[in-house]
C-alpha atoms as a PDB file:
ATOM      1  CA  UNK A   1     -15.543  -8.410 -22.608  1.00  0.00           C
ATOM      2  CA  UNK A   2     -11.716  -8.352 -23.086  1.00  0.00           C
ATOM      3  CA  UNK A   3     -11.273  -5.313 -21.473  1.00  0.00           C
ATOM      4  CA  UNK A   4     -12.457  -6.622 -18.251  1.00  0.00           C
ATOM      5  CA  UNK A   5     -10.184  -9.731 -18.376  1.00  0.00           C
ATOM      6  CA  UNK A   6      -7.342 -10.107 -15.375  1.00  0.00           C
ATOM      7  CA  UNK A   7      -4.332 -11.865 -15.582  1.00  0.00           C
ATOM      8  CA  UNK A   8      -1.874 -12.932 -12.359  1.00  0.00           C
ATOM      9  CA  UNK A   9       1.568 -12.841 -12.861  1.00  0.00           C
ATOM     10  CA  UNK A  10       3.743 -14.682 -10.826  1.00  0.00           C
ATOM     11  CA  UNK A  11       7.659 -15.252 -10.610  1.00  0.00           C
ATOM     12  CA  UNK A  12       9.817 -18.772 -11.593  1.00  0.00           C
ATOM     13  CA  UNK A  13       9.266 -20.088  -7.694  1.00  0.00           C
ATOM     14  CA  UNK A  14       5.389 -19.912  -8.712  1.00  0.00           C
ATOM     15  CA  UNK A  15       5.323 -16.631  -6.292  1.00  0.00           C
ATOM     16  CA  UNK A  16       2.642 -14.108  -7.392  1.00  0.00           C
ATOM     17  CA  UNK A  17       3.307 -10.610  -8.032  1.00  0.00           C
ATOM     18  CA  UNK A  18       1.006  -8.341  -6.704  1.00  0.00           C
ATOM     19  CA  UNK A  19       0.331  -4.471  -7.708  1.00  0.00           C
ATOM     20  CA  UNK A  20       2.631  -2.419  -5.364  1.00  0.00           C
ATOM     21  CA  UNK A  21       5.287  -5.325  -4.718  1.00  0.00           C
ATOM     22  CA  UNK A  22       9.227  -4.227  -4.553  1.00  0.00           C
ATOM     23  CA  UNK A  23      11.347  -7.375  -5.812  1.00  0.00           C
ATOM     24  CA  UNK A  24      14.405  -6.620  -4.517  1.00  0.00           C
ATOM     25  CA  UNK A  25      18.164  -8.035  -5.309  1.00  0.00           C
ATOM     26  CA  UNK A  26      21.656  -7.377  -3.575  1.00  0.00           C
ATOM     27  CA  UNK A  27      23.603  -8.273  -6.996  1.00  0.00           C
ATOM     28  CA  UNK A  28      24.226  -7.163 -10.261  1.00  0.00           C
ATOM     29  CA  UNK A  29      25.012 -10.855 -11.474  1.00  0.00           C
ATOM     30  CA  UNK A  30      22.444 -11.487 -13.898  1.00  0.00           C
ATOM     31  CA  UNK A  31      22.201 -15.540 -12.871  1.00  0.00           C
ATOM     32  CA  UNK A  32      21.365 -13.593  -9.038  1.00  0.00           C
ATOM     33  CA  UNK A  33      19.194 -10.852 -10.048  1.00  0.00           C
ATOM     34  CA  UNK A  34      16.930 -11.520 -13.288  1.00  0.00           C
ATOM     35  CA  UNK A  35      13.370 -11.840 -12.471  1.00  0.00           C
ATOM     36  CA  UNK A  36      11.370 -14.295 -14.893  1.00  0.00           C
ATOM     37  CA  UNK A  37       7.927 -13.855 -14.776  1.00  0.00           C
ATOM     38  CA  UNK A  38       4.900 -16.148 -16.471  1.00  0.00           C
ATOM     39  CA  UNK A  39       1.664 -13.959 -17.290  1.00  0.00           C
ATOM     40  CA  UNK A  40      -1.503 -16.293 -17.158  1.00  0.00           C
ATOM     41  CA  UNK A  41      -5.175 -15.152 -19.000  1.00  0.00           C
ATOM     42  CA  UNK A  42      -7.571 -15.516 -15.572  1.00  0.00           C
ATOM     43  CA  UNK A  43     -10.079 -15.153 -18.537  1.00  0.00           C
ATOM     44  CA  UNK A  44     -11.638 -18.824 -19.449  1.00  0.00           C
ATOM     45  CA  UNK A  45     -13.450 -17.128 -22.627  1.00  0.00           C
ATOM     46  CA  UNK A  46     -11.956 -14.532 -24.012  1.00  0.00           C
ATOM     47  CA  UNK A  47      -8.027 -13.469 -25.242  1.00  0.00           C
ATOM     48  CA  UNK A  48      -5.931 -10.658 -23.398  1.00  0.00           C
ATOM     49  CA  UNK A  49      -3.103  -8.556 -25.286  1.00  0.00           C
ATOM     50  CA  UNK A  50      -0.495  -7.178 -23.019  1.00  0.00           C
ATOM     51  CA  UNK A  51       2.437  -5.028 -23.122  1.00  0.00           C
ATOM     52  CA  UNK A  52       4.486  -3.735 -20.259  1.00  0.00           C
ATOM     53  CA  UNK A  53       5.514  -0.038 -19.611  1.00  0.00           C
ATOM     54  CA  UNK A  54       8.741   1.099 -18.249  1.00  0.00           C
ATOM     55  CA  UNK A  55       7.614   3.812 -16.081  1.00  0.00           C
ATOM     56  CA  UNK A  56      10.209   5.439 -13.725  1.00  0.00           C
ATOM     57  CA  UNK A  57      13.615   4.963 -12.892  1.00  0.00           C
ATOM     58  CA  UNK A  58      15.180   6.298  -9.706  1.00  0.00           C
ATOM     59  CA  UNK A  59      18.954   7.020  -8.109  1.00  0.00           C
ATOM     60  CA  UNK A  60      20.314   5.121 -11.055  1.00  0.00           C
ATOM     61  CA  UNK A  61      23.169   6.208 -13.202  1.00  0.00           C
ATOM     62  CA  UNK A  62      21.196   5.723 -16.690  1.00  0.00           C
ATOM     63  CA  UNK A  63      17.626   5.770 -17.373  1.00  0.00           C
ATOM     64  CA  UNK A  64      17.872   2.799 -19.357  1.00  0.00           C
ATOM     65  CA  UNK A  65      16.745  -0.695 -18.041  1.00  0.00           C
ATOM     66  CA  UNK A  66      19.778  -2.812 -19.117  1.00  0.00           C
ATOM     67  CA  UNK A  67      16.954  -6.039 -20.664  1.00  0.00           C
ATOM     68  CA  UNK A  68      13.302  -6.972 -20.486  1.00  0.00           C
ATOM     69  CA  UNK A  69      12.378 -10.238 -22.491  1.00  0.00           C
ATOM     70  CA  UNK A  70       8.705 -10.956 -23.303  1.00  0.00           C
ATOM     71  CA  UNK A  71       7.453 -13.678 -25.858  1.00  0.00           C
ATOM     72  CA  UNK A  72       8.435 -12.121 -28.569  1.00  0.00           C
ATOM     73  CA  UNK A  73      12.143 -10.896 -28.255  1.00  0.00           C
ATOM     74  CA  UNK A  74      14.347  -9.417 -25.760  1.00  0.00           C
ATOM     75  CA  UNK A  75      14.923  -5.372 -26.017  1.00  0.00           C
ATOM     76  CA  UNK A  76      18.057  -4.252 -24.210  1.00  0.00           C
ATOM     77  CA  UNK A  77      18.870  -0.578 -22.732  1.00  0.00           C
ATOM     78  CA  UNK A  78      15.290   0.199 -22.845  1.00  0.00           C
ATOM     79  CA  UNK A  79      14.336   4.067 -22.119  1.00  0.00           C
ATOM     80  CA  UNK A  80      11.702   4.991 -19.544  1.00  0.00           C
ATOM     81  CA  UNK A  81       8.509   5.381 -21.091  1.00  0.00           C
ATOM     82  CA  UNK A  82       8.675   2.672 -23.602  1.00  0.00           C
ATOM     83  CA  UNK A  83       6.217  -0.482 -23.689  1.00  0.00           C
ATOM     84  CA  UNK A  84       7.252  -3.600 -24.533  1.00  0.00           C
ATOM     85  CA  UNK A  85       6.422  -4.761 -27.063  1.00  0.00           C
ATOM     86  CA  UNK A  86       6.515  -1.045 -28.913  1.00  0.00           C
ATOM     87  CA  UNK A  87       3.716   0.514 -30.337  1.00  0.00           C
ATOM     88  CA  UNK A  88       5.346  -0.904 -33.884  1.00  0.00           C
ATOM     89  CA  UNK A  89       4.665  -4.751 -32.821  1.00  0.00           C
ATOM     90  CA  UNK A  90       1.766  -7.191 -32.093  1.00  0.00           C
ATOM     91  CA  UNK A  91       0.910  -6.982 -28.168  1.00  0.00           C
ATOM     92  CA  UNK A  92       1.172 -10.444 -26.528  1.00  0.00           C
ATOM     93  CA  UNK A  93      -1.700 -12.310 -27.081  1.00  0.00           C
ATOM     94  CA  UNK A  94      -2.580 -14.700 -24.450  1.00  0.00           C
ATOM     95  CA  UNK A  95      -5.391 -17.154 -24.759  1.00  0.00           C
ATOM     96  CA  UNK A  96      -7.762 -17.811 -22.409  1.00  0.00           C
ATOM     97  CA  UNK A  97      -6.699 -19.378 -19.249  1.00  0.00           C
ATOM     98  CA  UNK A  98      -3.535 -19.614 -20.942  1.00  0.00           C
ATOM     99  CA  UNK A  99       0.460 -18.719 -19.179  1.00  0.00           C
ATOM    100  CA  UNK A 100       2.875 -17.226 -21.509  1.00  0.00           C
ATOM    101  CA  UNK A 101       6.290 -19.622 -22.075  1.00  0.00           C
ATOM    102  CA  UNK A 102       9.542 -19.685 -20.256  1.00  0.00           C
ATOM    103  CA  UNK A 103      12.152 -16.801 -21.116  1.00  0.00           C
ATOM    104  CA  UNK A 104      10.733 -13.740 -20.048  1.00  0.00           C
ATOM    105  CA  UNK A 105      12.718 -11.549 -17.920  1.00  0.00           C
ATOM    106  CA  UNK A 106      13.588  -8.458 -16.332  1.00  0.00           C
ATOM    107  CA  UNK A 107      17.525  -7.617 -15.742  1.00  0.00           C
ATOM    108  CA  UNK A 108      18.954  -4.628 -14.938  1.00  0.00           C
ATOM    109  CA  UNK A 109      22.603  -3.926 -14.123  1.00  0.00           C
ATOM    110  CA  UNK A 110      22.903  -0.206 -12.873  1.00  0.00           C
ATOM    111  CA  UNK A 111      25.021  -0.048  -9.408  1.00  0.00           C
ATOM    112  CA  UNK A 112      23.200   3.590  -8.847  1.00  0.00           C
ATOM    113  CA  UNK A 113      25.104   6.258  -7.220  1.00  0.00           C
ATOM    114  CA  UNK A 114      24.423   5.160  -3.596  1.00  0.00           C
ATOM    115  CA  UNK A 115      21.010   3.741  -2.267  1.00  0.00           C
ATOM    116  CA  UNK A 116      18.744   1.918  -3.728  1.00  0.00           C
ATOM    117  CA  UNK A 117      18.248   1.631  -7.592  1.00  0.00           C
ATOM    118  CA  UNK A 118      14.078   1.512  -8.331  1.00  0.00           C
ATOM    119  CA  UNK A 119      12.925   0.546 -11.444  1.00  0.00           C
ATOM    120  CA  UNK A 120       8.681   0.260 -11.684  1.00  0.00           C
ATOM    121  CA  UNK A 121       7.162  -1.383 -14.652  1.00  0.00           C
ATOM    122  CA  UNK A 122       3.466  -1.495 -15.488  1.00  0.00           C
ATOM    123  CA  UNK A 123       1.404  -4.803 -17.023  1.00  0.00           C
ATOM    124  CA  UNK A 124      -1.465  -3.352 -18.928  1.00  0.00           C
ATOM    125  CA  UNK A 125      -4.091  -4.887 -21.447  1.00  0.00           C
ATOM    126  CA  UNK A 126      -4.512  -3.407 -24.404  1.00  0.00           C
ATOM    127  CA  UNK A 127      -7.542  -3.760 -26.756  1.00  0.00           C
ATOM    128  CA  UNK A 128      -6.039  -5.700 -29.570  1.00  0.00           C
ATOM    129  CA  UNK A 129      -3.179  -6.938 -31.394  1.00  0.00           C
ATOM    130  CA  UNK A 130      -2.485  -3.178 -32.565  1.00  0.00           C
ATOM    131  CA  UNK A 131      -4.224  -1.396 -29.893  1.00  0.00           C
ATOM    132  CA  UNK A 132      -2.956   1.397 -28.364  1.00  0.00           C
ATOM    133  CA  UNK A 133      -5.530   1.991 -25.744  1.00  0.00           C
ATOM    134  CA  UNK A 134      -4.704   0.903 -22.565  1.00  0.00           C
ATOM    135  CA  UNK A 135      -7.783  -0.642 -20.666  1.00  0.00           C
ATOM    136  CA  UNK A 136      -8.800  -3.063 -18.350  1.00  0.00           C
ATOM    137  CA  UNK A 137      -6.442  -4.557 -15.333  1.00  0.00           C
ATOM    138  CA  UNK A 138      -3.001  -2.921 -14.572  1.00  0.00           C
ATOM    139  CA  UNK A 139      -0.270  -4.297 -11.737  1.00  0.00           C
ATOM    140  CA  UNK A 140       2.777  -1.964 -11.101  1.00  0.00           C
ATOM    141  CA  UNK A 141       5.953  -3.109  -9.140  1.00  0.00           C
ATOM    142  CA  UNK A 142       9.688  -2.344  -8.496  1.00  0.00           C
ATOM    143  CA  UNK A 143      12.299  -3.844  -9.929  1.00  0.00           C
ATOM    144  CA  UNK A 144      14.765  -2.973  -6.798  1.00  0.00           C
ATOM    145  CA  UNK A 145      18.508  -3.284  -6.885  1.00  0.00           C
ATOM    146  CA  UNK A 146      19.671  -2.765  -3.116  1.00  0.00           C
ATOM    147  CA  UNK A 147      23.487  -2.572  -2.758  1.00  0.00           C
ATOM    148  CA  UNK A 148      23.053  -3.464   1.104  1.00  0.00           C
ATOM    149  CA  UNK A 149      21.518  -6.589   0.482  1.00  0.00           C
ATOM    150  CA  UNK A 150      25.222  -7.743  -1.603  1.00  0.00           C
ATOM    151  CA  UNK A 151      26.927  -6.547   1.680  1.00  0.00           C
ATOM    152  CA  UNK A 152      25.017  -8.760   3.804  1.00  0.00           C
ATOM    153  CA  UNK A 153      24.550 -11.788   1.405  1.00  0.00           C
ATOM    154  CA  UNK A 154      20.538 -11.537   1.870  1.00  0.00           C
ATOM    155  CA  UNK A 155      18.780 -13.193  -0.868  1.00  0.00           C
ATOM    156  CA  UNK A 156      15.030 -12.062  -2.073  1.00  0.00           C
ATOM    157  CA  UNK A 157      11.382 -13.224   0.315  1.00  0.00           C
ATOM    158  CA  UNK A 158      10.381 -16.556  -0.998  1.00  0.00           C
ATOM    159  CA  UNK A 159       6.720 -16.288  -0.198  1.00  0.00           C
ATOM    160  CA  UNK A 160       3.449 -15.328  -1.916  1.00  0.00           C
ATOM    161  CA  UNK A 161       0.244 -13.897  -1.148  1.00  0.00           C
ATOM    162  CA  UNK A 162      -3.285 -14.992  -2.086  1.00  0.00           C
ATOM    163  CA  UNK A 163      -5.040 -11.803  -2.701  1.00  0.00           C
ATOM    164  CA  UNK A 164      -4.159  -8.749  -1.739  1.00  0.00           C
ATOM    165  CA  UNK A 165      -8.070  -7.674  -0.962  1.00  0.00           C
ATOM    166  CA  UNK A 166      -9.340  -9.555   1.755  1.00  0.00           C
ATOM    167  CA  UNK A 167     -11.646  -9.152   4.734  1.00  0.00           C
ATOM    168  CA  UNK A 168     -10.842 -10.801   7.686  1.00  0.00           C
ATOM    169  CA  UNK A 169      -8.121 -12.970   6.821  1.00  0.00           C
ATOM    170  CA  UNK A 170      -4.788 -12.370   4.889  1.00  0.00           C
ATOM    171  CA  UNK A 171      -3.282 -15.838   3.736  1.00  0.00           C
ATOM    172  CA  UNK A 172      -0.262 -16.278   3.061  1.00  0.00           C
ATOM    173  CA  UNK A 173       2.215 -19.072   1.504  1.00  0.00           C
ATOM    174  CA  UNK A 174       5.295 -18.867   3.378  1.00  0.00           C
ATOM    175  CA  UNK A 175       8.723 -20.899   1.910  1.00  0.00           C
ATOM    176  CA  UNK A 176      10.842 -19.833   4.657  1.00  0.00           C
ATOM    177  CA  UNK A 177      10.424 -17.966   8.094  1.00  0.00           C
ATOM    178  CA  UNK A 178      10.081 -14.747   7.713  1.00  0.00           C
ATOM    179  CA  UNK A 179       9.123 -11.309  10.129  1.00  0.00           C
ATOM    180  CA  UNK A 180       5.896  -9.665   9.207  1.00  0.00           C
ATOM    181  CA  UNK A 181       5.129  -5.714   9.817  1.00  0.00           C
ATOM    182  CA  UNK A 182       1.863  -4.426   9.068  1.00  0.00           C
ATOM    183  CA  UNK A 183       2.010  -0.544   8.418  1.00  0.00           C
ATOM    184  CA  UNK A 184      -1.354   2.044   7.641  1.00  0.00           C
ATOM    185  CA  UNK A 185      -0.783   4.499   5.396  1.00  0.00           C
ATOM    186  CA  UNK A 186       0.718   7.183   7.820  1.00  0.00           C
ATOM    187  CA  UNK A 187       3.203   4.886   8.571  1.00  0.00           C
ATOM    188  CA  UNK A 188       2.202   3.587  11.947  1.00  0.00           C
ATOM    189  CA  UNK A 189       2.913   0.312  12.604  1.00  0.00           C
ATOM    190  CA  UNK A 190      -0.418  -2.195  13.219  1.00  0.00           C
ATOM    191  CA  UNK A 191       0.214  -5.127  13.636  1.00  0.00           C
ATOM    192  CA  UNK A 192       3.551  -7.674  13.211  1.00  0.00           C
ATOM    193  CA  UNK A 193       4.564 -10.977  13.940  1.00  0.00           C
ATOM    194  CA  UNK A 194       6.492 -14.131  12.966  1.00  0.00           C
ATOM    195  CA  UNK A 195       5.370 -16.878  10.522  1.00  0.00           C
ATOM    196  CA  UNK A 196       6.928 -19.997   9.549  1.00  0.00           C
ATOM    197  CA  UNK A 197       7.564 -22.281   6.372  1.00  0.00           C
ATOM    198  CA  UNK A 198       3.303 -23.265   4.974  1.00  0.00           C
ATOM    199  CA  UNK A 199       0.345 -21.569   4.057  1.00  0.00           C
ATOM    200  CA  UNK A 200      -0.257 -19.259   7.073  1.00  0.00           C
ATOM    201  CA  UNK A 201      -3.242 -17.676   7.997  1.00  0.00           C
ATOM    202  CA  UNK A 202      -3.029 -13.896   9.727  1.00  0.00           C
ATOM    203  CA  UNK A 203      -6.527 -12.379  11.067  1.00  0.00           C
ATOM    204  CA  UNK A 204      -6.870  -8.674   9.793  1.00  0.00           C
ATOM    205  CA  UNK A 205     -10.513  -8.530  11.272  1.00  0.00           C
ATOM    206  CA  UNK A 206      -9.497  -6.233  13.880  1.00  0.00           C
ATOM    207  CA  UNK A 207      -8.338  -3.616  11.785  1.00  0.00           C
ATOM    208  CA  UNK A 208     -10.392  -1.009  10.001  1.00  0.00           C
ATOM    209  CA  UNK A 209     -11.101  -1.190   6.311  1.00  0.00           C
ATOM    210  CA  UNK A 210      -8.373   0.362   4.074  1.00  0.00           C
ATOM    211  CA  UNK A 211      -5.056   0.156   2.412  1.00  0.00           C
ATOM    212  CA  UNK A 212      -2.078  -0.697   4.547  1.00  0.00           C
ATOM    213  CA  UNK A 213       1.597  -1.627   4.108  1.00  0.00           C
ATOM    214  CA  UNK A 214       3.147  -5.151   4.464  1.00  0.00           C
ATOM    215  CA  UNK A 215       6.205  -6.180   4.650  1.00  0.00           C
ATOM    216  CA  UNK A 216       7.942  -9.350   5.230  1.00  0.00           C
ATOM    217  CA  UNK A 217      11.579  -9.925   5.974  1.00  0.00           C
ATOM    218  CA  UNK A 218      13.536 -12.987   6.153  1.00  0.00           C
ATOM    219  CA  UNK A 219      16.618 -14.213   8.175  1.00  0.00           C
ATOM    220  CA  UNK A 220      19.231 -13.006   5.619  1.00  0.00           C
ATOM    221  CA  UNK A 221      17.495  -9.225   6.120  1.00  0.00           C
ATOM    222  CA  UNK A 222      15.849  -9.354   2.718  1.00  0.00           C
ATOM    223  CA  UNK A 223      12.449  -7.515   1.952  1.00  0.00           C
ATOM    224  CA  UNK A 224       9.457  -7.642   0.453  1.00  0.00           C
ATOM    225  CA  UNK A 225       6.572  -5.187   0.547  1.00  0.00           C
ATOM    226  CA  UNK A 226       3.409  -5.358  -0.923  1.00  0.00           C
ATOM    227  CA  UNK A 227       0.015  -3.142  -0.230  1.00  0.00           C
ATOM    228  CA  UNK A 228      -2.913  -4.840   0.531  1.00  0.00           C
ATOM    229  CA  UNK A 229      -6.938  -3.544   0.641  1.00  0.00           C
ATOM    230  CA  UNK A 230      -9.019  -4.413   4.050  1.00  0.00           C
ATOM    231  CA  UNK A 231     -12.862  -4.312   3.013  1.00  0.00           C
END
């Protein structure tokens, strides 16, 4: 039963995270660029235990992620490969239906050595307290630091997405106006357009079923990308 539990996790501005998503940020200020997150239990019966995985770093000038805070502590110059909490701690148990507290956090501080700085990070579920097995639902994303965005003074996409499998309709709630590009997987632009500030409503029907490449981008040049399944 646990291991087919799901949890969303969504940022402070109530903006869910979805598997694939870049977050990106033009400064190295940690008040600018730390990403709290909140972890909620989708499961009304049964308890989840999570930990999250540091999983690549690239173009930066340390492998280390400078701090990642979750429930329990904060762990600072983290190397890739490590889960948080380690394998020597309690996961997080969440209850059912329940959202972790306020606190938790991702900052990094790495300028890179030109380009972009990635930084991807994996929730998992775990099958206990002291479980090291992996199993049930996963979401990866970047943790971007994007020096251009500091030269222009663009700030991150303010938005959030439903579900990221859908059928005919992708919808979509929009907190400022932002440019939307629709890519396949070859890179081909299919589709784009302009939506405002509300829940907006774009139809997918006419395109065929598979994964394709979305990315919004707001006034200030800022951009977020997420992938998102067409049955």
């Amino acid at each position: 039963m646990t291991a087919q539990a799901q949890f969303t996790v969504k940022d402070d501005n109530g903006n869910i995270i979805n598997d694939g998503d870049i977050i990106e940020y033009g400064s190295l200020d940690q008040s600018l660029s730390e990403l709290q997150f909140f972890v909620t239990n989708d499961n009304t019966s049964e308890p989840i235990f999570s930990r999250i995985e540091y999983v690549s770093k690239t173009n930066g000038t340390t492998s280390v992620f400078e701090e990642l805070c979750y429930e329990v502590e904060c762990f600072f110059a983290v190397p890739v490969g490590t889960f948080i909490p380690p394998a020597h701690y309690e996961a997080i148990e969440i209850a059912p239906g329940r959202t972790t507290g306020i606190g938790n956090h991702f900052y990094d501080n790495d300028p890179g050595n030109g380009g972009n700085v990635d930084s991807v990070f994996t929730f998992r579920q775990f099958d206990g307290l002291t479980g090291t097995n992996s199993s049930g639902h996963t979401l990866t994303f970047t943790y971007r630091y994007n020096p251009l965005l500091s030269v222009n003074g663009n700030t991150k996409v303010n938005l959030s997405l439903h579900t990221t499998l859908v059928s005919d309709y992708l919808t979509i709630d929009v907190n400022e106006p932002v440019q939307m590009t629709v890519y396949d997987l070859q890179g081909r632009l299919v589709k784009h357009g302009n939506l405002q500030i509300g829940q907006q409503v774009v139809n997918v029907s006419d395109l065929s079923s598979n994964v394709y490449v979305v990315q919004f981008k707001n006034e200030g040049g800022a951009t977020k990308t997420s992938k998102v399944i067409i049955r």
